[in-house]
Every structure is written in C-alpha cells, then in structure tokens.
C-alpha atoms as a PDB file:
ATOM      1  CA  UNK A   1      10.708-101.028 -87.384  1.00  0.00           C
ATOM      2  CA  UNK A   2       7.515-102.534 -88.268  1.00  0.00           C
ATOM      3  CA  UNK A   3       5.710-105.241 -86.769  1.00  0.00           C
ATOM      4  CA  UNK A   4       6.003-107.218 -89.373  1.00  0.00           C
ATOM      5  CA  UNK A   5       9.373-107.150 -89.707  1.00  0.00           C
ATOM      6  CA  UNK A   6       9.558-107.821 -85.701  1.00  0.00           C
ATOM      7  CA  UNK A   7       8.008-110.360 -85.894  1.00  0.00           C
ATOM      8  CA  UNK A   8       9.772-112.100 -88.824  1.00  0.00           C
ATOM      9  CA  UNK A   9      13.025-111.442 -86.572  1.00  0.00           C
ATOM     10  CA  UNK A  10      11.387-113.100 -83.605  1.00  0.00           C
ATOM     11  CA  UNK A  11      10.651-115.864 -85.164  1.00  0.00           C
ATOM     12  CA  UNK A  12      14.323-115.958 -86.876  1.00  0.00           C
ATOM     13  CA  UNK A  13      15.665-115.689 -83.320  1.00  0.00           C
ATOM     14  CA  UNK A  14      13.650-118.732 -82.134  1.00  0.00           C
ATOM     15  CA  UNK A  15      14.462-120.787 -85.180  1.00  0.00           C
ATOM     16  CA  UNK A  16      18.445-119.293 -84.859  1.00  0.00           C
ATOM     17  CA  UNK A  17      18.280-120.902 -80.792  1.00  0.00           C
ATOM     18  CA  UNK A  18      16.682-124.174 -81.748  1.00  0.00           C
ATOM     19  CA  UNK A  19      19.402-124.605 -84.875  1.00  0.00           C
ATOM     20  CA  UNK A  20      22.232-123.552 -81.848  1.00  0.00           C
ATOM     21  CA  UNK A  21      20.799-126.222 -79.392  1.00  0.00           C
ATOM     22  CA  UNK A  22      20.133-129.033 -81.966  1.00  0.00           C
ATOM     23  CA  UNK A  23      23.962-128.545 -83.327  1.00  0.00           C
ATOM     24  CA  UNK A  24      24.967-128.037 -80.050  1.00  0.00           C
ATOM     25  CA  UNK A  25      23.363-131.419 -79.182  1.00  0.00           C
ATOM     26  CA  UNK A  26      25.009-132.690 -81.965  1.00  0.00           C
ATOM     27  CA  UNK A  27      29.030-131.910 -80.653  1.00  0.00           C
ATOM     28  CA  UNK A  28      28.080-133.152 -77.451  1.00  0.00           C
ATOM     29  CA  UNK A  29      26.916-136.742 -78.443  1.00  0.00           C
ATOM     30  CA  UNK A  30      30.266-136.989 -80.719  1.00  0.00           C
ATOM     31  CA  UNK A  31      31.506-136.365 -77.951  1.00  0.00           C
ATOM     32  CA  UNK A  32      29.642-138.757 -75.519  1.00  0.00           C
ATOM     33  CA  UNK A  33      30.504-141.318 -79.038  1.00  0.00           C
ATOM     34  CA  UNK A  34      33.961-140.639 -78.619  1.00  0.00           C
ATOM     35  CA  UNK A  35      34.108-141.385 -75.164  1.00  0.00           C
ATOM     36  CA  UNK A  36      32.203-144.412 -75.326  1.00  0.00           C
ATOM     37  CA  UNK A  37      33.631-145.863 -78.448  1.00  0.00           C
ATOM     38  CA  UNK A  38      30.437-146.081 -79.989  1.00  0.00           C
ATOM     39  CA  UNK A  39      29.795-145.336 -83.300  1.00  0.00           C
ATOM     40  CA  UNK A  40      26.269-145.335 -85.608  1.00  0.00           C
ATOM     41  CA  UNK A  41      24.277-143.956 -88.062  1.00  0.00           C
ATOM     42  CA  UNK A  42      23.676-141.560 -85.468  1.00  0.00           C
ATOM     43  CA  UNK A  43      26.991-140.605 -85.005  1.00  0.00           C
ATOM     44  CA  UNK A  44      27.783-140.011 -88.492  1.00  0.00           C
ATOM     45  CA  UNK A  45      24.792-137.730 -89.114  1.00  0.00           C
ATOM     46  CA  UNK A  46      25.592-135.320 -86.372  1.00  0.00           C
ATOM     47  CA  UNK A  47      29.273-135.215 -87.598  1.00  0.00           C
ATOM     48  CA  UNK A  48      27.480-134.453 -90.753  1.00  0.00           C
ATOM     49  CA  UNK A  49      25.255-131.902 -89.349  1.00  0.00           C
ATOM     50  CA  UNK A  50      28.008-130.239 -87.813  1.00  0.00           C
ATOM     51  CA  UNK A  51      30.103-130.077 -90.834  1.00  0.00           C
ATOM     52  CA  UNK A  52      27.465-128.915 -92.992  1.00  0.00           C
ATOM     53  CA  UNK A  53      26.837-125.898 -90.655  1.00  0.00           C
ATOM     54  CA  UNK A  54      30.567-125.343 -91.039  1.00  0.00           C
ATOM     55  CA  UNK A  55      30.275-125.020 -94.949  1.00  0.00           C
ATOM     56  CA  UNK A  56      27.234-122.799 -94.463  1.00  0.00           C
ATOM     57  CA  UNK A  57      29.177-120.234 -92.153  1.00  0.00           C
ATOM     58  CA  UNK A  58      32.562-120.422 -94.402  1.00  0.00           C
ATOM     59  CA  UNK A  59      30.774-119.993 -97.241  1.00  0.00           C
ATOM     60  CA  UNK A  60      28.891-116.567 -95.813  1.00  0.00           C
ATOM     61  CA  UNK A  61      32.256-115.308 -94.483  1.00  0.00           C
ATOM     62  CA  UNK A  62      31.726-116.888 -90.710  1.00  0.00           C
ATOM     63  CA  UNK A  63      28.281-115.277 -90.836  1.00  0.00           C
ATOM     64  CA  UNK A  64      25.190-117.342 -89.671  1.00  0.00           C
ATOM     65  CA  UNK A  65      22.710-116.556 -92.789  1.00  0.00           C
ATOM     66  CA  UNK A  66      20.414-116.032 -90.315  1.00  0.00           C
ATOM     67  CA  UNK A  67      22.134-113.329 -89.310  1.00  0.00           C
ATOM     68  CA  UNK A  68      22.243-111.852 -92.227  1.00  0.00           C
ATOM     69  CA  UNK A  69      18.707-111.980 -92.695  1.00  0.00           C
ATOM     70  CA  UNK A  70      17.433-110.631 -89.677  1.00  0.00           C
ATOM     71  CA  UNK A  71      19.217-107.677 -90.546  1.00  0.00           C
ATOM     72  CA  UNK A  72      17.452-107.457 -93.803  1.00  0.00           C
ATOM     73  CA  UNK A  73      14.778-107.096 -92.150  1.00  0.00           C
ATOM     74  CA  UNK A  74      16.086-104.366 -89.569  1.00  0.00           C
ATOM     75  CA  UNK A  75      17.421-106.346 -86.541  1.00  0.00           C
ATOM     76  CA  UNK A  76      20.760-104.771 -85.344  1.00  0.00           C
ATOM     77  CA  UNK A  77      23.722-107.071 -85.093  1.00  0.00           C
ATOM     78  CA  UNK A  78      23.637-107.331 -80.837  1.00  0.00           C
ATOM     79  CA  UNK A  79      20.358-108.454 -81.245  1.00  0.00           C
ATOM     80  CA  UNK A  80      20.512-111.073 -83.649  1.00  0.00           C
ATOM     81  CA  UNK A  81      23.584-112.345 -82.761  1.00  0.00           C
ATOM     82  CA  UNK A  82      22.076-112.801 -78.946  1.00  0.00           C
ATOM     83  CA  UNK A  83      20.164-115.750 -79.702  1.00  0.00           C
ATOM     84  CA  UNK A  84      17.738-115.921 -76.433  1.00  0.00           C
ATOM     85  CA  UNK A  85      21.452-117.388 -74.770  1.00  0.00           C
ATOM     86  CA  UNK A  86      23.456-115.077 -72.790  1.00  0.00           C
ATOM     87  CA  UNK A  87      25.473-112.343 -74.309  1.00  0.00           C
ATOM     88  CA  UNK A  88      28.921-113.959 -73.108  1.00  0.00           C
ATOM     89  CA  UNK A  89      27.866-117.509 -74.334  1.00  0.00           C
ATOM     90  CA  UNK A  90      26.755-115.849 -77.690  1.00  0.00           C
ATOM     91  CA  UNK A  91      29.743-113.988 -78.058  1.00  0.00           C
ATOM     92  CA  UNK A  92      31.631-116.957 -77.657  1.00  0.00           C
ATOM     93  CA  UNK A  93      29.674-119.862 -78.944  1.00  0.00           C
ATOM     94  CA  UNK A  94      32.545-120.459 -81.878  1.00  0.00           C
ATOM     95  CA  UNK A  95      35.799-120.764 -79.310  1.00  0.00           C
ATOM     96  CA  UNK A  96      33.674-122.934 -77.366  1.00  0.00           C
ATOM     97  CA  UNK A  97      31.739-125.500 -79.956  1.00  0.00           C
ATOM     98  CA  UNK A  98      34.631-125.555 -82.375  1.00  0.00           C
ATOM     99  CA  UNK A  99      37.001-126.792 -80.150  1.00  0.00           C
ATOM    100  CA  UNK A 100      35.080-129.395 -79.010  1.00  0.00           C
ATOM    101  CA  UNK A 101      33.907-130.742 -81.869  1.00  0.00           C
ATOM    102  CA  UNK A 102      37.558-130.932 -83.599  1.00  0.00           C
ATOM    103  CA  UNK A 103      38.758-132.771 -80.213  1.00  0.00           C
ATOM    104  CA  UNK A 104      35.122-134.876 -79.952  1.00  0.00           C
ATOM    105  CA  UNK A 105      35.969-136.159 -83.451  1.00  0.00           C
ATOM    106  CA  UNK A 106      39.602-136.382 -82.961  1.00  0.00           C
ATOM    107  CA  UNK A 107      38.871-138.626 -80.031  1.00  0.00           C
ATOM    108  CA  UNK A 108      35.888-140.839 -81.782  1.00  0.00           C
ATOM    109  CA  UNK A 109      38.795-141.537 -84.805  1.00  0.00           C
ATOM    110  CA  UNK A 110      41.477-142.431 -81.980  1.00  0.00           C
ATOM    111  CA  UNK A 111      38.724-145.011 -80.663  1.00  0.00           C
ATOM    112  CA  UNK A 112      37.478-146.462 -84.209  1.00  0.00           C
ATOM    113  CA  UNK A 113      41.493-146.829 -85.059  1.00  0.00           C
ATOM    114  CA  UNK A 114      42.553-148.491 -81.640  1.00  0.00           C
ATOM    115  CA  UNK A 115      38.981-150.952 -82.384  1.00  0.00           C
ATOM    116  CA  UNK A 116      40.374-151.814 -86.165  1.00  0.00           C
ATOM    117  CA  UNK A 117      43.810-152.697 -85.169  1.00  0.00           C
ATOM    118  CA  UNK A 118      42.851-154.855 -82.063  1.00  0.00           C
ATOM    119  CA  UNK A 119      40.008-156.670 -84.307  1.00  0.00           C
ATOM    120  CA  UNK A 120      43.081-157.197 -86.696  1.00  0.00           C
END
C-alpha cells in the first residue's frame, strides 16, 4: 500500500470514529429527551441526524460509504470496519444503536402524546 493511500485511510478512520461518536451522541440524548419529556430544536436535529445516516447506509446496501472508500483506496474490510472502537463493539454497533434509537424515539412520541392529551 502506499503512504499515501495510508494515510488517506487514517484519516477516513478518524473521521469514520468521530461520525460514530457524534451519532452515537445523538441516540443517547433522544434518549435522555425521551426520558425527560423534553423536546427542542435539539431534539429534532439529532432524530434528524440519525435518520439521515439511516438513508445513507440503506441507500449503499447497509454499507458506511466510508467504508467503501477506504477500500478504494486499499484498506481491507477488518480494518475499516474497526473504527479505533473495539472489534466486538464494531461488529456490533448496528444491534446495539438501532435498537435504541427505535425505542429512544418510541419513548420521546409516548411522552409528547401523554403531554398533548393532558394539555387538552
């Protein structure tokens, strides 16, 4: 490989980890929302976020794009899909985030429904 291209695929790998902690920041204050029945601009634009990450990964057949392009550039598929996280966290980072973003959400709509019908 050259060095070029490693470090192009370093550099993906830091940007992939920041993109996996900001969204990852993002499920866990829908959920923090959810449980404390607050809801803001805030809230919307990590539910947003979240969703539009979502499209991204449907849209490349559950494939990060980032993924994809490290491997353009000669990263092998363990590698890139490592993050810097732990191999059993990367491996399951989908079971884990999805999860709790469908039940952070579920529970933040629960909340904003009980709030409208007692304000009724």
């Amino acid at each position: 490989m050259n060095y070029s291209f490693a470090v192009l695929i370093l550099a993906i790998k830091i940007f992939h980890t920041l993109v996996f902690f900001f969204l990852s920041g993002c499920v866990l204050y829908i959920l923090y929302c959810g449980i404390a029945n607050r809801y803001t601009r805030s809230t919307k634009g990590a539910i947003l976020f979240v969703i539009f990450e979502g499209v991204i990964l449907a849209l490349n057949g559950w494939q990060c794009p980032l993924t994809t392009l490290a491997q353009r550039f000669g990263a092998a598929q363990p590698d890139v899909a490592s993050l810097f996280l732990p191999r059993w966290l990367a491996d399951h980072i989908f079971e884990i985030c999805t999860p709790l973003f469908v039940l952070s959400s579920a529970l933040l709509l629960v909340r904003r429904l009980t709030v409208r019908k007692s304000n009724s």
